[in-house]
N, C-alpha and C. Protein backbone atom coordinates (compact mmCIF):
# COMPACT_ATOMS: atom_id res chain seq x y z
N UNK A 1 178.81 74.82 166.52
CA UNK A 1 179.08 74.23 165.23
C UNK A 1 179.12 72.71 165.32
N UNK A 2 180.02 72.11 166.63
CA UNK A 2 179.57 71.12 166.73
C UNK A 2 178.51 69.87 166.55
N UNK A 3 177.66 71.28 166.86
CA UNK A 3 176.50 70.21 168.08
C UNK A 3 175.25 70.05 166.32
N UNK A 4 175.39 71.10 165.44
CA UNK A 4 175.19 71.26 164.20
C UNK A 4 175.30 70.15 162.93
N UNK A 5 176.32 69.81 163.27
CA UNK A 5 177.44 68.83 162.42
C UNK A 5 176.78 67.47 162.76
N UNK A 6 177.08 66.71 164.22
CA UNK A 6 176.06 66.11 165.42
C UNK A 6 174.49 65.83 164.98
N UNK A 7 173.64 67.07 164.75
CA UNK A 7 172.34 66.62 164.62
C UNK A 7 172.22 66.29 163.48
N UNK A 8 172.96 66.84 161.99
CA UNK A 8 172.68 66.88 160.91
C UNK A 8 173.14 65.01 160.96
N UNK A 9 174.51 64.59 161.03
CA UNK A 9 174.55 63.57 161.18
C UNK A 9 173.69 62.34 161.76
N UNK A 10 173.55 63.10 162.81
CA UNK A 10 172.22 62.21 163.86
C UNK A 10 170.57 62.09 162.49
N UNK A 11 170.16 63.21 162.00
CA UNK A 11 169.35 63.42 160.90
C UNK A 11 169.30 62.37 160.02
N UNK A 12 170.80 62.17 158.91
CA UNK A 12 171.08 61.87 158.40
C UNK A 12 170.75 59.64 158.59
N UNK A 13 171.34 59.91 159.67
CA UNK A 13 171.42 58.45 159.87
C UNK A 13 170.00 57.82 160.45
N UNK A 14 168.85 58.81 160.95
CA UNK A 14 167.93 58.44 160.85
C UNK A 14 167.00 58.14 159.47
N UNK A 15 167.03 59.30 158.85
CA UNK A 15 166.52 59.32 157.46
C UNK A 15 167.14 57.74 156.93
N UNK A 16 168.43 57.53 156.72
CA UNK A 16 169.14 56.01 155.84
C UNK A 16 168.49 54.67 156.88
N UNK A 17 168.32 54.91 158.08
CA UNK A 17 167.84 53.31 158.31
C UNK A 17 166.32 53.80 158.05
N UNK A 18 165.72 55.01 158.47
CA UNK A 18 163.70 54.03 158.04
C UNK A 18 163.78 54.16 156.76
N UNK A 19 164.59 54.46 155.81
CA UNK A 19 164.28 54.04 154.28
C UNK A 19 164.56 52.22 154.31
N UNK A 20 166.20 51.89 154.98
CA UNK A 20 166.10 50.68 155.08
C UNK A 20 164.70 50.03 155.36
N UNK A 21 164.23 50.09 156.52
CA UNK A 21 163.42 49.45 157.19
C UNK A 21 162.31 49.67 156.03
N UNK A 22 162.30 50.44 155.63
CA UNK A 22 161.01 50.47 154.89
C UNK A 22 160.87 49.92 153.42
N UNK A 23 162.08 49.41 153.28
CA UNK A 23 162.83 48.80 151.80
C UNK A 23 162.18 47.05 152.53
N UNK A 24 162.94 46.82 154.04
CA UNK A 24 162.67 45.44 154.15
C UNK A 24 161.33 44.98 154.06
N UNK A 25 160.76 45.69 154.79
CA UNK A 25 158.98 45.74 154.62
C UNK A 25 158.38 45.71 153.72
N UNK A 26 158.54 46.00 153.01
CA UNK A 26 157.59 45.66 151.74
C UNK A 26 158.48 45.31 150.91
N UNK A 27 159.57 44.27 150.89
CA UNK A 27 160.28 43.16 150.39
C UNK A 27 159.55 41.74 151.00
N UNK A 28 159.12 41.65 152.22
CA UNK A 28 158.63 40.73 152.84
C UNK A 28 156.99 41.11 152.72
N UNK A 29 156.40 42.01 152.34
CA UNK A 29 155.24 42.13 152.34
C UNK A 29 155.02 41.39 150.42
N UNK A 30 155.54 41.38 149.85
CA UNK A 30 155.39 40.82 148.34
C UNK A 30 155.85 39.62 148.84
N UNK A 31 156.92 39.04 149.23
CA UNK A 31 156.99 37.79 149.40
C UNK A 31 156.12 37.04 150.15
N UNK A 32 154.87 37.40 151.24
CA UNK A 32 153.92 37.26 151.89
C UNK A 32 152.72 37.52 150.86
N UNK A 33 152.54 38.10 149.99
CA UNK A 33 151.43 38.24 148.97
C UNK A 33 151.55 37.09 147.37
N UNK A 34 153.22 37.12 147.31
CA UNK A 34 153.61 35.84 146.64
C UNK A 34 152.97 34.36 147.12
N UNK A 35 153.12 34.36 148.39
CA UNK A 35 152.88 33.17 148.79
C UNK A 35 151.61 32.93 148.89
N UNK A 36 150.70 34.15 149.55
CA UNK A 36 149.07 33.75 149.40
C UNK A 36 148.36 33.81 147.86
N UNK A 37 148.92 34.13 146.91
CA UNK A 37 148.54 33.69 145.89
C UNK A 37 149.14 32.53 145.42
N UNK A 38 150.38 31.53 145.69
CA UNK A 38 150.70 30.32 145.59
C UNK A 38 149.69 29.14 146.36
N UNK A 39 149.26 29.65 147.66
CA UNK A 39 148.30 29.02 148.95
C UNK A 39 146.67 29.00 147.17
N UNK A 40 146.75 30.33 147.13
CA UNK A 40 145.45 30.59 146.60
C UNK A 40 144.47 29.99 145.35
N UNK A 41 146.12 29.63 144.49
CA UNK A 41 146.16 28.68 142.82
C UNK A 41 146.03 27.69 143.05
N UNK A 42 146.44 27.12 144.26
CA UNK A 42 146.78 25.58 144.49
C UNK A 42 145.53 24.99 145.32
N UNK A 43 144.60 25.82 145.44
CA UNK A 43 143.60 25.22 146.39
C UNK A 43 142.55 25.09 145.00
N UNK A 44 142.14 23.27 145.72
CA UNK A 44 141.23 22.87 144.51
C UNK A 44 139.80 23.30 144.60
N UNK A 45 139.18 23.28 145.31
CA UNK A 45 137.54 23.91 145.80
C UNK A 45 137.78 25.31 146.37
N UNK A 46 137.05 26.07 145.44
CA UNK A 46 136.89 26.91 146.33
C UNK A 46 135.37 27.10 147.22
N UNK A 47 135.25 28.16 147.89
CA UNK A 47 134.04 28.10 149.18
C UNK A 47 133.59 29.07 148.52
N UNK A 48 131.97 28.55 148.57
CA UNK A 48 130.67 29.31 148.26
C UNK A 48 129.99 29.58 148.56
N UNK A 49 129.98 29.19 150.31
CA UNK A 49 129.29 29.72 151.34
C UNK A 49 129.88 30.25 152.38
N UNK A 50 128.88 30.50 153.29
CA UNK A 50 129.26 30.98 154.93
C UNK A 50 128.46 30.00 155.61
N UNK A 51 128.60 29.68 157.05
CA UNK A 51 128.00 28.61 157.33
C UNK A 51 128.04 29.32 159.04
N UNK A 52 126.59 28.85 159.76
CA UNK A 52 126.62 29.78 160.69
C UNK A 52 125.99 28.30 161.77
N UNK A 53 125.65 28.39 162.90
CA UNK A 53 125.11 27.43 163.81
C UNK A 53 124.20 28.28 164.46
N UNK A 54 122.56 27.80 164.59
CA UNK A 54 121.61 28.64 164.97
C UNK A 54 120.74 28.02 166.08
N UNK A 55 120.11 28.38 167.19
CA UNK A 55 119.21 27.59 167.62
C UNK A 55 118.04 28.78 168.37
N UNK A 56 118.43 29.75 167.87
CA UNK A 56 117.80 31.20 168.76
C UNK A 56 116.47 31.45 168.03
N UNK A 57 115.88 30.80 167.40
CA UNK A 57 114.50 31.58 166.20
C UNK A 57 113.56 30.56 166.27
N UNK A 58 112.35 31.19 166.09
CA UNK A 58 111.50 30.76 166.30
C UNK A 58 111.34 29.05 165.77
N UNK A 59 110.54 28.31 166.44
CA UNK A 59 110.60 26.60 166.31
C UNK A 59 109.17 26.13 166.75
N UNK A 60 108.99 25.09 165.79
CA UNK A 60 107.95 24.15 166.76
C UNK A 60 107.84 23.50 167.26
N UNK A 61 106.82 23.04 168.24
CA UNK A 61 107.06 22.14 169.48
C UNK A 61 108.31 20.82 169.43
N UNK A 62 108.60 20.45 170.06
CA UNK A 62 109.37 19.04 170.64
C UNK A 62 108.52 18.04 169.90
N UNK A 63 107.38 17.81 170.19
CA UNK A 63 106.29 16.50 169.36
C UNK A 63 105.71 17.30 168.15
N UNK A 64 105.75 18.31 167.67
CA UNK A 64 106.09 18.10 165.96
C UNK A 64 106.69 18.29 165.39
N UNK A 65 108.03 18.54 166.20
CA UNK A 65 109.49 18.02 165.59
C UNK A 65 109.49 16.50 165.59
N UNK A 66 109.63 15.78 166.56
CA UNK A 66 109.79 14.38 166.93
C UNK A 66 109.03 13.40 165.68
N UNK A 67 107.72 14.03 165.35
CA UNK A 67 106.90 13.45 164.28
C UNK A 67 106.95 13.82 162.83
N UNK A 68 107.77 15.36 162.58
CA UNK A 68 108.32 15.33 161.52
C UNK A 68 109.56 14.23 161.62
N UNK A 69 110.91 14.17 162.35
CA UNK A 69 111.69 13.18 162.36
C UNK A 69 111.41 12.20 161.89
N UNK A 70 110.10 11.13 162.66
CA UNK A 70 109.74 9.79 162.53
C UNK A 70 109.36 10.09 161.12
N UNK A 71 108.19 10.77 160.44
CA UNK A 71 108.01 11.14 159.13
C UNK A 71 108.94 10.74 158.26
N UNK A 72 110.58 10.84 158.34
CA UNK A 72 111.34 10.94 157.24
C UNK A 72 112.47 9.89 157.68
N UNK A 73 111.98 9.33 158.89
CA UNK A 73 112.89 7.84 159.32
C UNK A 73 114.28 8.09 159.42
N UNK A 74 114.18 9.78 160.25
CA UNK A 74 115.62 10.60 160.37
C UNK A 74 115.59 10.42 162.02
N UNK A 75 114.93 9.81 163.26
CA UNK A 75 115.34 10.04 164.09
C UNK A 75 116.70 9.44 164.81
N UNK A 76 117.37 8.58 163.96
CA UNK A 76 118.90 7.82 164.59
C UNK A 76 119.83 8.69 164.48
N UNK A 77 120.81 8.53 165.17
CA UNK A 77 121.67 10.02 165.22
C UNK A 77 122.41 10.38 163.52
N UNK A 78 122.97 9.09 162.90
CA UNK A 78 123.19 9.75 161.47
C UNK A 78 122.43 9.95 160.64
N UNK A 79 121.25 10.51 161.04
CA UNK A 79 120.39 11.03 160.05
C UNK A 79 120.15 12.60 160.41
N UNK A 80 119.83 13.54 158.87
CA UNK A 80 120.29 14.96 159.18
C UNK A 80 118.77 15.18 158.27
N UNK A 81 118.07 16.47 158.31
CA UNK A 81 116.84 16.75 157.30
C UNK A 81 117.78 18.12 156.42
N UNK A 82 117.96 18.00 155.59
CA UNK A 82 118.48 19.07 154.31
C UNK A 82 117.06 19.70 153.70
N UNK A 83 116.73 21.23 154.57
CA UNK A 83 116.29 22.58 153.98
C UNK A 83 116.80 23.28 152.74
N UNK A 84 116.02 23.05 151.52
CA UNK A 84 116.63 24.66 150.73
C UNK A 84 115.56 25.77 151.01
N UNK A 85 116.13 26.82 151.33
CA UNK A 85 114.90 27.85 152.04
C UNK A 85 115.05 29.03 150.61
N UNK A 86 114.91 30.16 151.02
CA UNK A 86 115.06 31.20 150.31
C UNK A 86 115.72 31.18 149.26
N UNK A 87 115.60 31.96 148.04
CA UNK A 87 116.57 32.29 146.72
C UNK A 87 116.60 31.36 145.45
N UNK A 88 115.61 29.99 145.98
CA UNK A 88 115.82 29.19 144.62
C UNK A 88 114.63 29.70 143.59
N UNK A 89 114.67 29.40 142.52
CA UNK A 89 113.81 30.01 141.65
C UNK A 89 113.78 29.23 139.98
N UNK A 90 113.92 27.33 140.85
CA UNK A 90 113.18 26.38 139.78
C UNK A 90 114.70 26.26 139.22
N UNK A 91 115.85 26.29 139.85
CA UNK A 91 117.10 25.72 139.02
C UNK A 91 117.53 24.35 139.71
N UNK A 92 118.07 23.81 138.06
CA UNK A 92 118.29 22.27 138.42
C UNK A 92 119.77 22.14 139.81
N UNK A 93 119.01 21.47 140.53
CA UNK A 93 120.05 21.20 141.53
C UNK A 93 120.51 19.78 142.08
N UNK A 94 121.65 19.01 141.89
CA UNK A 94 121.91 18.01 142.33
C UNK A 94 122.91 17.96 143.81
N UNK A 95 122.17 17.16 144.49
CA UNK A 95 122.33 16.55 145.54
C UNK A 95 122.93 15.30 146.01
N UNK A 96 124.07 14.85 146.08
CA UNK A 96 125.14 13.87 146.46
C UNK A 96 125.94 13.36 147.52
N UNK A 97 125.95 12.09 148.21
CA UNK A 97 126.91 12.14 149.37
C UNK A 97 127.61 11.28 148.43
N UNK A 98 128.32 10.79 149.50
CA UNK A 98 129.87 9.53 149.43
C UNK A 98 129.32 8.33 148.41
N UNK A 99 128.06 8.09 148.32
CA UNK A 99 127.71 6.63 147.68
C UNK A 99 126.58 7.07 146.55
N UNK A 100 125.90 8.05 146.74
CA UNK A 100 124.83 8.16 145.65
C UNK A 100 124.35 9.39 145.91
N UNK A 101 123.57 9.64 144.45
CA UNK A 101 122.45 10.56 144.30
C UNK A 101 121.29 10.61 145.00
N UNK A 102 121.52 11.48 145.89
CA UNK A 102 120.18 11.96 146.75
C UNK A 102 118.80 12.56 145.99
N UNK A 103 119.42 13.81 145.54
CA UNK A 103 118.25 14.33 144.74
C UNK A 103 118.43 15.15 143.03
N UNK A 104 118.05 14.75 142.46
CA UNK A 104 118.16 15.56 141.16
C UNK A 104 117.13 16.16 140.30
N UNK A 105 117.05 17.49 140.51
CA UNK A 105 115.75 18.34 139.69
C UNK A 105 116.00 19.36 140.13
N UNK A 106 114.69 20.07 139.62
CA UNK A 106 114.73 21.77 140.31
C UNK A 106 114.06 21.84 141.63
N UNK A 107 114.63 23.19 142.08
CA UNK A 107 114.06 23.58 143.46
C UNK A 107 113.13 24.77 143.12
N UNK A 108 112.30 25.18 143.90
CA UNK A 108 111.62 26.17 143.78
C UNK A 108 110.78 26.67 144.88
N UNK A 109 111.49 27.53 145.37
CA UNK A 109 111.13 28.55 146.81
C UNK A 109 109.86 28.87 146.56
N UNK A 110 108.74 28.28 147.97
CA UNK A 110 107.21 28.47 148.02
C UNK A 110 107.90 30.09 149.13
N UNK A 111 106.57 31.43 148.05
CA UNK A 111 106.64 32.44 148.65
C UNK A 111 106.27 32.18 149.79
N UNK A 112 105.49 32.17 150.26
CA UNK A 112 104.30 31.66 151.44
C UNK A 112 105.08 30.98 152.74
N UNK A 113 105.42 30.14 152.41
CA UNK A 113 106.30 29.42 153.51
C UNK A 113 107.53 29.44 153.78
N UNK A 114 108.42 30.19 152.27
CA UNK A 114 109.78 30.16 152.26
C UNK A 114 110.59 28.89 152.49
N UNK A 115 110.19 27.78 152.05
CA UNK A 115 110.78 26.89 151.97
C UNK A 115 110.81 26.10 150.77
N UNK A 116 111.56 25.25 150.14
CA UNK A 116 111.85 25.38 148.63
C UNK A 116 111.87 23.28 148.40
N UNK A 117 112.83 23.11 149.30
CA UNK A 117 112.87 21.40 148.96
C UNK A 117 113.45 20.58 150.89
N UNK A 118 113.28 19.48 150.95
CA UNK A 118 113.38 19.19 151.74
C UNK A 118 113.85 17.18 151.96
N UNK A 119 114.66 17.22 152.34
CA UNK A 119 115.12 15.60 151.91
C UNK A 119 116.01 14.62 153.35
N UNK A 120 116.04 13.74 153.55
CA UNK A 120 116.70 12.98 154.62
C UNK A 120 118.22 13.45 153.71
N UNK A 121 119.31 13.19 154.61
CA UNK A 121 120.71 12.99 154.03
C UNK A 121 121.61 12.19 155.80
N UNK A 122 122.26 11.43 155.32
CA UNK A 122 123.76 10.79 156.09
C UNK A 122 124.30 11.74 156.74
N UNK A 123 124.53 12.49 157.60
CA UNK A 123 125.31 13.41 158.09
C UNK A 123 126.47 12.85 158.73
N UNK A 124 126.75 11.72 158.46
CA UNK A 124 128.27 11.35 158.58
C UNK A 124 128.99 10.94 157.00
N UNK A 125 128.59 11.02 156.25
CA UNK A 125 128.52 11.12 154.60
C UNK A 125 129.10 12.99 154.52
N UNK A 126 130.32 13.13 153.54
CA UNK A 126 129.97 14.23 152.53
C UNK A 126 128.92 14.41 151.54
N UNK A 127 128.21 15.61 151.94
CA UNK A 127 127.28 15.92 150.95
C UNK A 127 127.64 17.07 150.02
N UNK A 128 127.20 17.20 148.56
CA UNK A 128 127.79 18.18 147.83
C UNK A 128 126.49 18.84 147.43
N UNK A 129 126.48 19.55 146.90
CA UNK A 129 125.08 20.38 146.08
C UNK A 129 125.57 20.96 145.08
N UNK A 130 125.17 20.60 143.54
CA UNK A 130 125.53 21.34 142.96
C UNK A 130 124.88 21.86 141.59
N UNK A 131 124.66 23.64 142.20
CA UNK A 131 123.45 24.42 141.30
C UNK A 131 124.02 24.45 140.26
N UNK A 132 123.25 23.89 139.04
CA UNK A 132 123.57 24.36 137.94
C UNK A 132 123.30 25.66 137.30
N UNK A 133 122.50 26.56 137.73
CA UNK A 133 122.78 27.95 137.63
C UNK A 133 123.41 28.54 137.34
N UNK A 134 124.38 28.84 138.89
CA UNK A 134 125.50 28.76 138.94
C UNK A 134 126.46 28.29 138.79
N UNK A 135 126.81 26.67 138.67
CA UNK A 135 127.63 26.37 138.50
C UNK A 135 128.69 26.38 139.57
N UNK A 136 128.34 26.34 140.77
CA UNK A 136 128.80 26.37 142.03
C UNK A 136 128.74 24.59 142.91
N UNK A 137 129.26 24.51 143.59
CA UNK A 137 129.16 23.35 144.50
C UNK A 137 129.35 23.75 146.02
N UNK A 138 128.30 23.28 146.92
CA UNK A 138 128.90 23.32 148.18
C UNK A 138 128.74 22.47 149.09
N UNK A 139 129.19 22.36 149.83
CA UNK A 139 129.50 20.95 150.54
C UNK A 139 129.14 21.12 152.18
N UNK A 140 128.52 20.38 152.35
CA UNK A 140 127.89 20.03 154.01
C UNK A 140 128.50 19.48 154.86
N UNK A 141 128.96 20.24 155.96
CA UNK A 141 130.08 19.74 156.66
C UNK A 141 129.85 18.76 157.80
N UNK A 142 130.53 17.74 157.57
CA UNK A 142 130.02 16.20 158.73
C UNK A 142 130.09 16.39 159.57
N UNK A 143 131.34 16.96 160.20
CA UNK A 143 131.08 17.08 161.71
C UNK A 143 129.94 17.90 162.28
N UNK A 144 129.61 19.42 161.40
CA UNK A 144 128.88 20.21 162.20
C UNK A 144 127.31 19.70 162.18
N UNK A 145 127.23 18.94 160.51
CA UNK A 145 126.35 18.10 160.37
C UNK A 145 125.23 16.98 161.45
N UNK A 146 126.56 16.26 161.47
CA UNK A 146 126.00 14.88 162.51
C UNK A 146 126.15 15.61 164.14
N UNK A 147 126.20 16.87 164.16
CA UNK A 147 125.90 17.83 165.36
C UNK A 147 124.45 18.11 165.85
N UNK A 148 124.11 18.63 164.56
CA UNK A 148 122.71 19.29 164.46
C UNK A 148 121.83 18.21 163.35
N UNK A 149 120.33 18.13 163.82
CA UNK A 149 119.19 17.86 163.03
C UNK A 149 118.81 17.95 161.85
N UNK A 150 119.09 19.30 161.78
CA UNK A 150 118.41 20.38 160.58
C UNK A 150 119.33 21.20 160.06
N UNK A 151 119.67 21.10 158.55
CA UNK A 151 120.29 21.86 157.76
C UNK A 151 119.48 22.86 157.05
N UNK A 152 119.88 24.12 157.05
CA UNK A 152 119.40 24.89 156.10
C UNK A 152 120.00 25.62 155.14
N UNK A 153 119.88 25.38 153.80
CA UNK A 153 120.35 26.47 152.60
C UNK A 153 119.82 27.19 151.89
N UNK A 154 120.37 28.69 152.04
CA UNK A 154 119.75 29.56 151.63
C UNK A 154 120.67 29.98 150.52
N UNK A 155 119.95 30.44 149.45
CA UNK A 155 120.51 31.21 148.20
C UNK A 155 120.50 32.62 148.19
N UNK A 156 121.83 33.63 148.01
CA UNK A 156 121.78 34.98 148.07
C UNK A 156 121.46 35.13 146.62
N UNK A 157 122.39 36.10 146.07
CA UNK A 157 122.56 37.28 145.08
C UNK A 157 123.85 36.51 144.41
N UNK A 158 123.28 35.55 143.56
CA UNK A 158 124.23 35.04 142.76
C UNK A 158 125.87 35.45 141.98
N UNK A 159 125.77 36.76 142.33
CA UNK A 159 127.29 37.72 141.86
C UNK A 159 128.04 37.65 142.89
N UNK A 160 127.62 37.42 144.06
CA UNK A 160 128.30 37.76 145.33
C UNK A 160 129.41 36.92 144.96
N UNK A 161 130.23 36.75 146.02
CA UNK A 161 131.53 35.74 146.29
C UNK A 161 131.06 34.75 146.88
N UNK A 162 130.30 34.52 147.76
CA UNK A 162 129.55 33.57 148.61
C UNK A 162 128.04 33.79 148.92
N UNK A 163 127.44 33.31 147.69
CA UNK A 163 125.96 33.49 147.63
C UNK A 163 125.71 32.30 148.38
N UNK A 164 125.96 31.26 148.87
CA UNK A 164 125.14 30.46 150.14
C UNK A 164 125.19 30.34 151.44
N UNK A 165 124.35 30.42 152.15
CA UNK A 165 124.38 30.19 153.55
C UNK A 165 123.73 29.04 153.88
N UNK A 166 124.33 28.51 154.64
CA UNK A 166 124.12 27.21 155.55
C UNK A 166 124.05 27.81 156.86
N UNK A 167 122.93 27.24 157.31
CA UNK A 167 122.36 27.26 158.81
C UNK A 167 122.69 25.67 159.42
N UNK A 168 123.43 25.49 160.78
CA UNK A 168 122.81 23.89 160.98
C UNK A 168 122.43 24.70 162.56
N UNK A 169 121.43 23.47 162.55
CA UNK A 169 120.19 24.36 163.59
C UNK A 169 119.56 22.37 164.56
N UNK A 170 119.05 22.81 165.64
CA UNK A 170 118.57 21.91 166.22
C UNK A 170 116.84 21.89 166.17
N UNK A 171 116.77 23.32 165.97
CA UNK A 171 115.13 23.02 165.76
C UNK A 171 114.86 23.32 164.51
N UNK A 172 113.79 23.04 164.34
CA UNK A 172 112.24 23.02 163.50
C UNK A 172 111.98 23.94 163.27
N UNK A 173 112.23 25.09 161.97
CA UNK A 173 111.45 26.20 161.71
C UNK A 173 110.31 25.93 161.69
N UNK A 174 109.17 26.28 161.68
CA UNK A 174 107.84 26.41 161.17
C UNK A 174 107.66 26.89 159.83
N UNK A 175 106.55 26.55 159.34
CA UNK A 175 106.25 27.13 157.67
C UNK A 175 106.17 28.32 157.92
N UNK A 176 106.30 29.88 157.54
CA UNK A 176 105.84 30.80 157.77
C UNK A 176 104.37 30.80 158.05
């Protein structure tokens, strides 16, 4: 009868603390979901891309890279070449660093080559892009920038959460 009395108790007092414990937990799990939606309101830009670092795919030579470079009077180290590749389809897009307007008009992705527009930019400069399409902005990051040569932006599926990708890359795609 004892030993009865004992487990039921022993029972008992297990059952009352994991309800506790399980009361504290998801008291601190809302106050942790409170806060990432406070983190979440308060952030002024949000991100519209993914941004990846590439150097594994196919490229062309060293000397017609070197002579595209000289071409666009990008070979000093703060100079970067800005790719729009895939997904544009003739929407007005402006192009901006720290001091001025780089580029303003439409882009428009050649099937054939898959490449759409192509321009010198500052890669120690913020650069912004911003599709009017969408109505999106995204921004070129300096450090990874004045890293690499060659920027590339590609346009997804405009519904997504992050329809752009940024490539920064050291080589030279080729035209298809």
């Amino acid at each position: 009868m004892k030993y009865k009395i004992l487990l039921l108790a022993l029972g008992m007092l297990s059952v009352v603390s994991c309800k506790t414990t399980a009361k504290k937990n998801s008291e601190k799990d809302s106050d942790t979901n409170d806060k990432k939606e406070l983190v979440r309101s308060d952030k002024k830009e949000e991100i519209f891309f993914t941004e990846q670092t590439r150097n594994d795919f196919r490229a062309v030579s060293e000397s017609a890279q070197q002579k595209f470079l000289e071409a666009y009077n990008a070979t000093d180290k703060q100079y970067s070449i800005l790719f729009f590749t895939q997904g544009f389809n003739g929407e007005d897009v402006i192009v901006k660093n720290d001091n001025s307007t780089l580029y303003k008009g439409s882009v428009l992705t050649n099937k054939t080559t898959g490449l759409a527009k192509n321009m010198r930019i500052v890669n120690t400069e913020v650069t912004s892009i911003y599709d009017k399409a969408t109505k999106k902005t995204i921004y070129i990051n300096t450090n990874k920038a004045s890293k690499h040569k060659f920027v590339y932006v590609m346009k997804g599926n405009p519904d997504e959460e992050k329809p752009y990708k940024i490539t920064y890359s050291d080589k030279l795609r080729p035209e298809k």
